[in-house]
PDB file of N, CA and C in Angstrom:
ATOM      1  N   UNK A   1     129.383  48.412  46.886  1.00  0.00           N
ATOM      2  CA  UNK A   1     129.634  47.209  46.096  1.00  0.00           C
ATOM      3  C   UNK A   1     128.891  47.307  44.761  1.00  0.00           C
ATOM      4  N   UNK A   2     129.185  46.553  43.610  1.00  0.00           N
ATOM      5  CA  UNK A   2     128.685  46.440  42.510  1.00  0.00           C
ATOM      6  C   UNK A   2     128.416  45.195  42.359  1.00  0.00           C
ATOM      7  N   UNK A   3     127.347  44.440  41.901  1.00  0.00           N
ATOM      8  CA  UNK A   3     126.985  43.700  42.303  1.00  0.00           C
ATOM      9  C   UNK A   3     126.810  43.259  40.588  1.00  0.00           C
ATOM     10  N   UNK A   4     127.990  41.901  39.986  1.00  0.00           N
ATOM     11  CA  UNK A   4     128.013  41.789  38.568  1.00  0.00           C
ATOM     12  C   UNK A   4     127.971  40.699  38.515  1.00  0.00           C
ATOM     13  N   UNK A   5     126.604  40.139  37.325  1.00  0.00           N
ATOM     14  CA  UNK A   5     125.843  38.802  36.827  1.00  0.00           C
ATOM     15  C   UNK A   5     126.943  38.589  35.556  1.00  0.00           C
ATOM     16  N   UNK A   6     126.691  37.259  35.235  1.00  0.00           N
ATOM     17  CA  UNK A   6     127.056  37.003  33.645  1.00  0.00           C
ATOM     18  C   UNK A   6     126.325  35.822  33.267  1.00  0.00           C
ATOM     19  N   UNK A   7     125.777  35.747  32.521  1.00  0.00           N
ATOM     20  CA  UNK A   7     124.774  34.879  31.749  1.00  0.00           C
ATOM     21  C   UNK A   7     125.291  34.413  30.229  1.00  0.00           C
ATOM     22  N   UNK A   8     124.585  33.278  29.934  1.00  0.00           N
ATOM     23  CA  UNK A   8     125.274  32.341  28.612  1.00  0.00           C
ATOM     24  C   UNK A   8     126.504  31.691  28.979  1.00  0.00           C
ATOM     25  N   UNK A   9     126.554  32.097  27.639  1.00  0.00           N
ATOM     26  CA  UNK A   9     128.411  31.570  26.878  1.00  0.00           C
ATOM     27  C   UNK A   9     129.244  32.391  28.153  1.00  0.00           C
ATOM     28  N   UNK A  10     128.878  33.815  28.288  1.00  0.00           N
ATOM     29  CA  UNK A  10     129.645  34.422  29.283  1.00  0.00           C
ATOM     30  C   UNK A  10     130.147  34.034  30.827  1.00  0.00           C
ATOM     31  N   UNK A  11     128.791  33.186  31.034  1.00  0.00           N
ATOM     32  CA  UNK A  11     128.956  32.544  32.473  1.00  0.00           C
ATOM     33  C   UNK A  11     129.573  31.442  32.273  1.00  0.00           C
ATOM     34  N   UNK A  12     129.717  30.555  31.040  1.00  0.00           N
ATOM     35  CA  UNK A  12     130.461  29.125  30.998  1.00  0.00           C
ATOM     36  C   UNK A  12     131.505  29.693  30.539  1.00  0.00           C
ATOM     37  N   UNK A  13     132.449  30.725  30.041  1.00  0.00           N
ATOM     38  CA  UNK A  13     133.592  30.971  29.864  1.00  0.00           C
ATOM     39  C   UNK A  13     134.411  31.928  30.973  1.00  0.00           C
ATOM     40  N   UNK A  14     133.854  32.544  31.905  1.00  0.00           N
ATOM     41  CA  UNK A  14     134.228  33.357  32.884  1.00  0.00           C
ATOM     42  C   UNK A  14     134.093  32.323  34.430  1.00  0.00           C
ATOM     43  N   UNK A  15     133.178  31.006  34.271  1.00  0.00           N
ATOM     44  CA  UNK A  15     133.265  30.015  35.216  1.00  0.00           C
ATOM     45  C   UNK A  15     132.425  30.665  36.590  1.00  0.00           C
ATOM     46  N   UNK A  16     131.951  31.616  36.582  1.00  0.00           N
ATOM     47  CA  UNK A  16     130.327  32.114  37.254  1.00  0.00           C
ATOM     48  C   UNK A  16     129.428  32.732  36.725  1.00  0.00           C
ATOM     49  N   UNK A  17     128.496  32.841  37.864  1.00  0.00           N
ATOM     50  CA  UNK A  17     127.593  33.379  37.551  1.00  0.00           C
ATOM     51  C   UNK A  17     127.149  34.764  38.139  1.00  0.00           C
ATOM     52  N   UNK A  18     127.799  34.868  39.049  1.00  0.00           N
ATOM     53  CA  UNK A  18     128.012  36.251  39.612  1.00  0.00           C
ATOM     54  C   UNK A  18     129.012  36.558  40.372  1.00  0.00           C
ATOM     55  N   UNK A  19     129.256  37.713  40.835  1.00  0.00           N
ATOM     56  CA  UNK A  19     130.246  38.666  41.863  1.00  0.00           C
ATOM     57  C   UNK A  19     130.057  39.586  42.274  1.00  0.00           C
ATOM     58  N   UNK A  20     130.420  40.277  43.289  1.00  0.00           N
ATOM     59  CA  UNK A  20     130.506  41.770  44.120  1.00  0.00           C
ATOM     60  C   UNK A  20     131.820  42.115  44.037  1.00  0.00           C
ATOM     61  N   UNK A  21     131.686  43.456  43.700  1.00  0.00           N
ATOM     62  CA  UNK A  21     133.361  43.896  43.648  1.00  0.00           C
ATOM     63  C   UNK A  21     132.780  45.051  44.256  1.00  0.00           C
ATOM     64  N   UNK A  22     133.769  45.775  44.749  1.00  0.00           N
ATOM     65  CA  UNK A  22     134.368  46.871  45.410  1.00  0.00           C
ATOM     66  C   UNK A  22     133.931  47.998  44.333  1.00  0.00           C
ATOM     67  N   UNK A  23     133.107  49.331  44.710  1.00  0.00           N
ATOM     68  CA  UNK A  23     133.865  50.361  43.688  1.00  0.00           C
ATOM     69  C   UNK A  23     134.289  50.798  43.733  1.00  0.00           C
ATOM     70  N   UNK A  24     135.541  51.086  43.352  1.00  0.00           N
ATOM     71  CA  UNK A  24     136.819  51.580  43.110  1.00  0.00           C
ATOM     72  C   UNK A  24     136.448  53.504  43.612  1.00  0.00           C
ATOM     73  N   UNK A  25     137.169  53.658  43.837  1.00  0.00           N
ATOM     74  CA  UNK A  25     137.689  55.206  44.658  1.00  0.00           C
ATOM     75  C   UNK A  25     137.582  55.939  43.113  1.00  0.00           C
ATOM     76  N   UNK A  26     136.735  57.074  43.171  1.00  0.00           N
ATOM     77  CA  UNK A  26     136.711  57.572  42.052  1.00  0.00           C
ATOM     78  C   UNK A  26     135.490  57.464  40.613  1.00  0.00           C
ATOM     79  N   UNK A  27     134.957  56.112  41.230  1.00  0.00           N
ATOM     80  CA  UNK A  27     134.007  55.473  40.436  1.00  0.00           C
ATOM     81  C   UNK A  27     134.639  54.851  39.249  1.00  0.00           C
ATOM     82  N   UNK A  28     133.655  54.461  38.135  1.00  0.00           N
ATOM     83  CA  UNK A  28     134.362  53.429  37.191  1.00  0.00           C
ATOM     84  C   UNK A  28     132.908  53.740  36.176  1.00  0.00           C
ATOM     85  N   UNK A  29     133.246  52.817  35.231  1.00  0.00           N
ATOM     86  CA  UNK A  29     132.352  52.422  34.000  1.00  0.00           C
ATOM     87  C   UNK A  29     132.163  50.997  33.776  1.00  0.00           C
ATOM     88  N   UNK A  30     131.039  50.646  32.948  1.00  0.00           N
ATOM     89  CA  UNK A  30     130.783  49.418  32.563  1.00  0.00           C
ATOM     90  C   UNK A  30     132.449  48.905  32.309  1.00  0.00           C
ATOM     91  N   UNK A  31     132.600  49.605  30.994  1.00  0.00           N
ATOM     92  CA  UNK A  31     134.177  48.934  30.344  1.00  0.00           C
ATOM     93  C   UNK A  31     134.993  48.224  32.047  1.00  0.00           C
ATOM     94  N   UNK A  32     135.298  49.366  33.185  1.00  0.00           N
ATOM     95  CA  UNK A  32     136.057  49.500  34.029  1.00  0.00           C
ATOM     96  C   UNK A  32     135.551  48.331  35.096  1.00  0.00           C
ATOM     97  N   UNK A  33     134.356  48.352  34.900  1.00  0.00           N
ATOM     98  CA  UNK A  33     133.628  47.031  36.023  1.00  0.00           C
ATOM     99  C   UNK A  33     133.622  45.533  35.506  1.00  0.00           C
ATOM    100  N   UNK A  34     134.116  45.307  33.747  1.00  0.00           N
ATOM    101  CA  UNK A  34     134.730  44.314  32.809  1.00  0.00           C
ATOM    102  C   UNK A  34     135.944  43.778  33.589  1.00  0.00           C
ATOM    103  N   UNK A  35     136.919  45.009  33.385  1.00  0.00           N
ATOM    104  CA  UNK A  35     138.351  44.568  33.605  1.00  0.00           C
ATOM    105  C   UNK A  35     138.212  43.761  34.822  1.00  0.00           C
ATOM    106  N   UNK A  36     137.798  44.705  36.255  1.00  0.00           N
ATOM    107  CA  UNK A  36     138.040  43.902  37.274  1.00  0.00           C
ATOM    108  C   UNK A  36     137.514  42.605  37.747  1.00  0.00           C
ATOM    109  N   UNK A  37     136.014  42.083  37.155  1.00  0.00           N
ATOM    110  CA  UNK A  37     135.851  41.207  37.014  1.00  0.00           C
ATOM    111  C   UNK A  37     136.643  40.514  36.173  1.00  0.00           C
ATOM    112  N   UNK A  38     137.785  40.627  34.959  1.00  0.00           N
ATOM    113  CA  UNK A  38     138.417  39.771  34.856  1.00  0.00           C
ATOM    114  C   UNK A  38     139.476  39.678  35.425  1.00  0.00           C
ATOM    115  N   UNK A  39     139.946  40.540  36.234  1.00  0.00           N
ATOM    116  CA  UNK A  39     141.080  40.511  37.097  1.00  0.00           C
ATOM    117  C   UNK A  39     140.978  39.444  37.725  1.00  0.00           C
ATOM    118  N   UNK A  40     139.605  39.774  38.854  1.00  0.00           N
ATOM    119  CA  UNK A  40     139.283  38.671  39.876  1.00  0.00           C
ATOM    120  C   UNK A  40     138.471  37.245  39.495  1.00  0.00           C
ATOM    121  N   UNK A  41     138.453  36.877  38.333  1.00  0.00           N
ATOM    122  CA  UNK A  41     137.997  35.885  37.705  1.00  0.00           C
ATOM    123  C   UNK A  41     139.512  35.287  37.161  1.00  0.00           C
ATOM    124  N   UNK A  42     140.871  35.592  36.302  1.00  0.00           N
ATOM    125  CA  UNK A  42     141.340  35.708  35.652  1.00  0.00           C
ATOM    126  C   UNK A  42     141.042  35.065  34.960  1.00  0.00           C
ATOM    127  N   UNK A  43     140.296  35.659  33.392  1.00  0.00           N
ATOM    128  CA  UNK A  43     139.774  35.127  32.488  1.00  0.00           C
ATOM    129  C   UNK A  43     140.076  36.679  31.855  1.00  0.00           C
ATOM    130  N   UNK A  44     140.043  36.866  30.602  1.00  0.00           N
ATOM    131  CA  UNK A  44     140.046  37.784  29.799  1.00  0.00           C
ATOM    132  C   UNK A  44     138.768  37.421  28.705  1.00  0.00           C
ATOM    133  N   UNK A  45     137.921  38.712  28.844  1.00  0.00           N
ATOM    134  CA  UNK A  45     136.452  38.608  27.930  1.00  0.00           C
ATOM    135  C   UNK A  45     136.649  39.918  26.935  1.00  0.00           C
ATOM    136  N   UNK A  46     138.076  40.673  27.410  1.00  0.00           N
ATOM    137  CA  UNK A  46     137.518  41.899  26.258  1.00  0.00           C
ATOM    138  C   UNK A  46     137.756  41.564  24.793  1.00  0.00           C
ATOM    139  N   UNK A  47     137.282  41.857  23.510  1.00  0.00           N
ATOM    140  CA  UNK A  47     137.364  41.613  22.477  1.00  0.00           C
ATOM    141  C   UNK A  47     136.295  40.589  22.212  1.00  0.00           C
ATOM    142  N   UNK A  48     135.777  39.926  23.413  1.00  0.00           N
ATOM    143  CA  UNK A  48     134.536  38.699  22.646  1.00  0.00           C
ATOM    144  C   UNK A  48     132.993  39.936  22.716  1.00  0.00           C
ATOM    145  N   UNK A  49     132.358  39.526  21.565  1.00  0.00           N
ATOM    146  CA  UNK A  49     131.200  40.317  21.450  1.00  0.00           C
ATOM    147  C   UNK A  49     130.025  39.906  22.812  1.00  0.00           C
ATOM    148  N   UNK A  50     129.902  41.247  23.847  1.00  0.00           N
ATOM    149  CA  UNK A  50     129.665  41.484  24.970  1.00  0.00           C
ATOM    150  C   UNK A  50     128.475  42.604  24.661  1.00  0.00           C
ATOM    151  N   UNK A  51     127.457  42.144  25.445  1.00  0.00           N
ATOM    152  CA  UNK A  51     126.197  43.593  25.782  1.00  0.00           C
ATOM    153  C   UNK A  51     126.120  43.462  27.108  1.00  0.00           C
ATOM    154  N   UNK A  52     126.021  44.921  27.605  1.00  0.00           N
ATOM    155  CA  UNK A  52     125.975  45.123  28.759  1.00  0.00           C
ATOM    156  C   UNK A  52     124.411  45.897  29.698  1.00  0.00           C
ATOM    157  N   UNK A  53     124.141  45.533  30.516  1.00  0.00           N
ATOM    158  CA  UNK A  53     123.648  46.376  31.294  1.00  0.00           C
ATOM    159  C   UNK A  53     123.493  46.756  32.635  1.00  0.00           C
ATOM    160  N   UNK A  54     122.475  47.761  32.896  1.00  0.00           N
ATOM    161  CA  UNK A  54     122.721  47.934  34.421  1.00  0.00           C
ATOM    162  C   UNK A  54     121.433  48.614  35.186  1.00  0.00           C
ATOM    163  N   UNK A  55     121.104  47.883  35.659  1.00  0.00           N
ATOM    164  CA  UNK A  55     120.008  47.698  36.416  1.00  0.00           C
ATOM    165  C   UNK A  55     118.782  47.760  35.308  1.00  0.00           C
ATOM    166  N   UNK A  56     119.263  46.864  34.688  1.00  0.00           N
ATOM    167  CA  UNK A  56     118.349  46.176  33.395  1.00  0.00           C
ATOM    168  C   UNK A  56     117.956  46.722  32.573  1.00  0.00           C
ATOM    169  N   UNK A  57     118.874  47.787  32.627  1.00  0.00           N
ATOM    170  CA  UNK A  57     118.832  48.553  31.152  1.00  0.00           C
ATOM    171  C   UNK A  57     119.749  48.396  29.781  1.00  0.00           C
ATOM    172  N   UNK A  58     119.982  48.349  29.093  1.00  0.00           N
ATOM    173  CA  UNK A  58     120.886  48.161  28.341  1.00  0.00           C
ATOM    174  C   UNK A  58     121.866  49.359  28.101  1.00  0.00           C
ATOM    175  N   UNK A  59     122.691  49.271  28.109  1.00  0.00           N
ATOM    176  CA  UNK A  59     124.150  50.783  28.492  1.00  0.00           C
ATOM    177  C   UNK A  59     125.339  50.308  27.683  1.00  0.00           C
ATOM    178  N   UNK A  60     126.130  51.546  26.655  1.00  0.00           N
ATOM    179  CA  UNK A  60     127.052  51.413  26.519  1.00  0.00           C
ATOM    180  C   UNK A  60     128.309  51.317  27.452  1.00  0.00           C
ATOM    181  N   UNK A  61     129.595  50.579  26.975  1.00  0.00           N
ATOM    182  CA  UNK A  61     130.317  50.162  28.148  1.00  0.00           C
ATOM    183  C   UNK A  61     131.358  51.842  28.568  1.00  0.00           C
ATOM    184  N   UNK A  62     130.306  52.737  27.788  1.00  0.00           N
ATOM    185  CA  UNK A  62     131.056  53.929  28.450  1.00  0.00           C
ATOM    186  C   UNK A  62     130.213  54.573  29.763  1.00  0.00           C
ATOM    187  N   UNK A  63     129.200  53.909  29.623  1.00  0.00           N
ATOM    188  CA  UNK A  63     128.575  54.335  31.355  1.00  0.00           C
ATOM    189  C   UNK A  63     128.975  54.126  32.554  1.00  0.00           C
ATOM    190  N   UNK A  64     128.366  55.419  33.354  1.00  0.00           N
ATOM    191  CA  UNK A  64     129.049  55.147  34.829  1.00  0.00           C
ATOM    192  C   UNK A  64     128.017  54.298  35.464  1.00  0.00           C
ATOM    193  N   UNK A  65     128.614  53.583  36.123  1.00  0.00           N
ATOM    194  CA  UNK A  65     128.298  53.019  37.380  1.00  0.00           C
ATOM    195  C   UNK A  65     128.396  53.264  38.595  1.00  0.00           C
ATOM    196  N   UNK A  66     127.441  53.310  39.676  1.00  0.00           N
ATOM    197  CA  UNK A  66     127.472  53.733  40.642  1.00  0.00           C
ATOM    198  C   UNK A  66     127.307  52.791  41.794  1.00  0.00           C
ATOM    199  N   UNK A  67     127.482  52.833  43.147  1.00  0.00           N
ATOM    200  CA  UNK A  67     127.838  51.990  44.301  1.00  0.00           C
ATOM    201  C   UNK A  67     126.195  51.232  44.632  1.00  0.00           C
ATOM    202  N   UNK A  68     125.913  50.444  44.513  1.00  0.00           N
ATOM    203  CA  UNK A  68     124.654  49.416  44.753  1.00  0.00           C
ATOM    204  C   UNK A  68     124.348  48.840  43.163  1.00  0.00           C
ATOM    205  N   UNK A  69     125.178  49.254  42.221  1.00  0.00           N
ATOM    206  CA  UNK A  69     124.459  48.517  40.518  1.00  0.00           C
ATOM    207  C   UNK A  69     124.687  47.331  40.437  1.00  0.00           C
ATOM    208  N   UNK A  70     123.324  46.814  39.725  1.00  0.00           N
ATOM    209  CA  UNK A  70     123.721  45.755  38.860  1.00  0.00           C
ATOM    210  C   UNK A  70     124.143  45.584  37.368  1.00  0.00           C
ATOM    211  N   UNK A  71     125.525  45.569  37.452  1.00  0.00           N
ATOM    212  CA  UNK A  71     125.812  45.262  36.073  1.00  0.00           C
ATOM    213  C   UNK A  71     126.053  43.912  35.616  1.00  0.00           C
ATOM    214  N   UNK A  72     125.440  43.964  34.390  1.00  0.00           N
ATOM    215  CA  UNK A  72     125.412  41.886  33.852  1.00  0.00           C
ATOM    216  C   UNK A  72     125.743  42.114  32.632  1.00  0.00           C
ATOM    217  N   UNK A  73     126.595  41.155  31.690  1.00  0.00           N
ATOM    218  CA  UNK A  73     126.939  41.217  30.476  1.00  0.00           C
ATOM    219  C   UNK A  73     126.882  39.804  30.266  1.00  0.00           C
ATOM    220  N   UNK A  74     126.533  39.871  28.738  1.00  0.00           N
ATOM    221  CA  UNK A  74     125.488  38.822  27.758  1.00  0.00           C
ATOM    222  C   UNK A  74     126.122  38.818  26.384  1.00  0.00           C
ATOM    223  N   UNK A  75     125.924  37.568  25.841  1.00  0.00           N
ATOM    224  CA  UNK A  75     126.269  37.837  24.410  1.00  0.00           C
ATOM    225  C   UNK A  75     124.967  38.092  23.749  1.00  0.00           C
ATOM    226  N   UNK A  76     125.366  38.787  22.608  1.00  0.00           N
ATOM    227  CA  UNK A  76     124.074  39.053  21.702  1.00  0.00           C
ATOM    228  C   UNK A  76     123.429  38.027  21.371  1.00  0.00           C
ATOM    229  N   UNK A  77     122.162  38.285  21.445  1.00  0.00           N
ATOM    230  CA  UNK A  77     121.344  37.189  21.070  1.00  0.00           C
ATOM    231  C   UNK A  77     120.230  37.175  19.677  1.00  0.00           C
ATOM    232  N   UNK A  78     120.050  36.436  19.003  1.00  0.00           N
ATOM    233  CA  UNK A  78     119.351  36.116  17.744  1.00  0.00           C
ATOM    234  C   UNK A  78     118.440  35.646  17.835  1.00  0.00           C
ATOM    235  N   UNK A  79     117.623  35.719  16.900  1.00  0.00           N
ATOM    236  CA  UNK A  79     116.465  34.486  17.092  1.00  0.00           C
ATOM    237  C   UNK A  79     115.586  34.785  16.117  1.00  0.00           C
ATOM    238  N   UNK A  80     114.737  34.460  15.267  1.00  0.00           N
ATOM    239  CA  UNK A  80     113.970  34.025  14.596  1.00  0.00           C
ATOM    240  C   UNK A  80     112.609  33.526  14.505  1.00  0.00           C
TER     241      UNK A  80
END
């Protein structure tokens, strides 16, 4: 299982705060662990400005993911 958070704007527009999905036969990537959470959410997040990580690292969404991760995606944050 992959085990995927979403926090902010992300969690009030995707309508949780977390999920477990399946990993897919073959493995997957951040980008690939996106889609299916919006599959199984149906909400579409690609194109809104998204940071990702996994197991609290920060990772481009071309990383693999592997079977026990936590991946969570965030909007960028500012501050001053």
């Amino acid at each position: 299982m992959i085990h995927v958070k979403f926090f902010a704007s992300v969690r009030e527009r995707i309508g949780i705060g977390e999920i477990s999905l399946p990993m897919p036969e073959g493995g997957a990537t951040v980008a690939d662990v996106l889609a299916l959470a919006e599959d199984e959410a149906g909400v579409v997040l690609q194109g809104a400005h998204l940071l990702a990580a996994v197991n609290l690292r920060h990772v481009p969404f071309s990383d693999v993911v592997r079977d026990g991760d936590e991946v969570a995606f965030f909007p960028p944050v500012t501050g001053g």
